[in-house]
C-alpha atoms as a PDB file:
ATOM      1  CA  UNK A   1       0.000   0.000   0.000  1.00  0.00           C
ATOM      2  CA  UNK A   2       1.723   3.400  -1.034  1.00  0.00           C
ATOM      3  CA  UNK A   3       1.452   6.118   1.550  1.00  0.00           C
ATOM      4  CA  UNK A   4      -0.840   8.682   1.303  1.00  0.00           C
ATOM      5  CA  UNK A   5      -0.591  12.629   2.162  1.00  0.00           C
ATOM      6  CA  UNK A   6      -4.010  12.725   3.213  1.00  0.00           C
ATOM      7  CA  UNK A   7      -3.903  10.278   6.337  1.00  0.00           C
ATOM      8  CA  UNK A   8      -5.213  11.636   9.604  1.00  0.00           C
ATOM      9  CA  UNK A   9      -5.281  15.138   7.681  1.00  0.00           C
ATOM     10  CA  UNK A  10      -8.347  16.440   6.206  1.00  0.00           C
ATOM     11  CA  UNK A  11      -6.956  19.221   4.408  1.00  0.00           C
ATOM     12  CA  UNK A  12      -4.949  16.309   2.816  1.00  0.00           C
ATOM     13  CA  UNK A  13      -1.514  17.704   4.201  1.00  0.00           C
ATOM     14  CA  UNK A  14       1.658  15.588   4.826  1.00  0.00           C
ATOM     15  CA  UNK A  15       2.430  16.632   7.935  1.00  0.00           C
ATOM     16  CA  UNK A  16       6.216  16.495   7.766  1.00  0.00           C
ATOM     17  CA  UNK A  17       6.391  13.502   6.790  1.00  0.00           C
ATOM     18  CA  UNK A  18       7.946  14.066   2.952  1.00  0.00           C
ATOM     19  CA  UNK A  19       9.319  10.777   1.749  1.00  0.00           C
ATOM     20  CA  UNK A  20       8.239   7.465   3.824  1.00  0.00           C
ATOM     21  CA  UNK A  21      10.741   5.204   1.610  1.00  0.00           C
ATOM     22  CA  UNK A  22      14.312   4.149   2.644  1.00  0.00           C
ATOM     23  CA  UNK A  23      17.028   6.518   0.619  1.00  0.00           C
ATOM     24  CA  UNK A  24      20.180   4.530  -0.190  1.00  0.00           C
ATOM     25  CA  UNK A  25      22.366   4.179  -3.879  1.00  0.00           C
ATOM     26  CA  UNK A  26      20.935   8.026  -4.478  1.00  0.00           C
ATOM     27  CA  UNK A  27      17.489   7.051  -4.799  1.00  0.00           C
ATOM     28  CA  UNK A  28      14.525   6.308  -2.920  1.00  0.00           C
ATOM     29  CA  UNK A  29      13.071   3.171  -2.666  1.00  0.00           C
ATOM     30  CA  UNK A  30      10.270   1.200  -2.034  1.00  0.00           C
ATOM     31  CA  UNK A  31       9.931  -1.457   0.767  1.00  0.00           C
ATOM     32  CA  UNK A  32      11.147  -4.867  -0.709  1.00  0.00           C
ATOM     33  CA  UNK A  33       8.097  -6.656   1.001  1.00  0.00           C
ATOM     34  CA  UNK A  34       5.663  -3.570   0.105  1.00  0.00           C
ATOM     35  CA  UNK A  35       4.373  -2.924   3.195  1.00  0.00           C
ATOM     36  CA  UNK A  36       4.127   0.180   5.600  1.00  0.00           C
ATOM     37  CA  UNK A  37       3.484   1.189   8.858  1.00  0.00           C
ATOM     38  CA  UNK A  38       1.300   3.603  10.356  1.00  0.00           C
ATOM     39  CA  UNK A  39       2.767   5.886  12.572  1.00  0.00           C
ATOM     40  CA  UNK A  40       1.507   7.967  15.357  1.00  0.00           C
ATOM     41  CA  UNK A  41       1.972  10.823  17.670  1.00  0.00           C
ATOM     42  CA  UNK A  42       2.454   9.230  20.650  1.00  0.00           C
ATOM     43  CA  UNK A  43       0.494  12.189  22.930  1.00  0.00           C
ATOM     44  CA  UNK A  44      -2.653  12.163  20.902  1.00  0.00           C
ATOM     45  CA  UNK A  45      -3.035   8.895  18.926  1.00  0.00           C
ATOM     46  CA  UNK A  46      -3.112  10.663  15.591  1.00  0.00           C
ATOM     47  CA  UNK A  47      -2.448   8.972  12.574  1.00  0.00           C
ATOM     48  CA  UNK A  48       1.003  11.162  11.192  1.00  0.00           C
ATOM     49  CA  UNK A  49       1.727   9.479   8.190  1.00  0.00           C
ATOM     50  CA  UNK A  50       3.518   6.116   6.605  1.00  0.00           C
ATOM     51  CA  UNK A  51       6.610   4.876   6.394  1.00  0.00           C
ATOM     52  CA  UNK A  52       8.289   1.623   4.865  1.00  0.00           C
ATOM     53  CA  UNK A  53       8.228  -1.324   7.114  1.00  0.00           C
ATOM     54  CA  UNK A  54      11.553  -2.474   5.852  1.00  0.00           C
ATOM     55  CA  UNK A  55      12.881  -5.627   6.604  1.00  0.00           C
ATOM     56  CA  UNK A  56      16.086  -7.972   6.527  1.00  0.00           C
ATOM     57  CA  UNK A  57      15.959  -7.587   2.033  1.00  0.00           C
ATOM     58  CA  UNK A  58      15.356  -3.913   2.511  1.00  0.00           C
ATOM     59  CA  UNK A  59      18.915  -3.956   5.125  1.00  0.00           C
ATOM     60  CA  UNK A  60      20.723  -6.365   2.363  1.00  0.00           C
ATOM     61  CA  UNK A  61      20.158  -3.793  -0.569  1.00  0.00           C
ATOM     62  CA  UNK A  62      20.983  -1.150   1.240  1.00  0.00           C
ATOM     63  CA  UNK A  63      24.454  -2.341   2.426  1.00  0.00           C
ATOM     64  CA  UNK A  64      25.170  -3.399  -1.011  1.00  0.00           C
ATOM     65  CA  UNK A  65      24.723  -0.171  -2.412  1.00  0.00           C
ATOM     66  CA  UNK A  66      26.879   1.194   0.423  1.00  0.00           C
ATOM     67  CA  UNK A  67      29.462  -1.587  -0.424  1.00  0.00           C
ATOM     68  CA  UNK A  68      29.420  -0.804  -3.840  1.00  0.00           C
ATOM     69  CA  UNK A  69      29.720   2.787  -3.302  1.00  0.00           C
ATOM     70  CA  UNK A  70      32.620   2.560  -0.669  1.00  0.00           C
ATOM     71  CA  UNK A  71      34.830   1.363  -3.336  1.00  0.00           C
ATOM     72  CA  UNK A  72      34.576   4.671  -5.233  1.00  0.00           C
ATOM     73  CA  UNK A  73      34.590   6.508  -2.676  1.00  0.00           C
ATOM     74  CA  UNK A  74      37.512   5.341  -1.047  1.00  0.00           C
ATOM     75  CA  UNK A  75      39.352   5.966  -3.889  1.00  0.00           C
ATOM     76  CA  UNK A  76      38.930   9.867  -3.979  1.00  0.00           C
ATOM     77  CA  UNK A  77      41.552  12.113  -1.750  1.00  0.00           C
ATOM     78  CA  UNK A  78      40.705  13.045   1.342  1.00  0.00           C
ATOM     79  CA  UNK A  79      40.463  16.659   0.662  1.00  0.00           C
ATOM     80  CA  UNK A  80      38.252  16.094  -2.414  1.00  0.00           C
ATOM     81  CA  UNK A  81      36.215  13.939   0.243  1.00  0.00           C
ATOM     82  CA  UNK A  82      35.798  17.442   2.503  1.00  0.00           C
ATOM     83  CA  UNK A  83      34.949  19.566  -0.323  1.00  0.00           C
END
């Protein structure tokens, strides 16, 4: 289920909650398993938004995109790296 801006907001508003989709390789991403989560302000109940309920596929691509970028990244001089 995508997430939708409108959820516990009539007005249809996001309430802060822009992107609900794990960021890694420079792009977002959708939950491997394609679910979310509802999440909620914990002082009154309301329904904020939702975000990917990721799991251990979600953690696997997202440490080899980190592994895979690491090796070009490694390679560039540490004051390039600071710039």
């Amino acid at each position: 289920m995508p997430a939708s801006p409108s959820i516990g907001r009539p007005n249809g508003q996001f309430s802060g909650l822009e992107n609900s989709k794990p960021y890694y390789g420079g792009d977002w991403h959708a939950p491997i398993s394609g679910r979310y989560a509802a999440t909620l302000n914990p002082g009154t109940g309301e329904i904020l938004g939702e975000v990917a309920d990721g799991d251990a596929a979600d953690v696997d691509a997202a440490v080899a995109s980190a592994r895979s970028a690491f090796r070009e990244w490694a390679a560039v001089p540490p004051l390039a790296r600071a710039r």
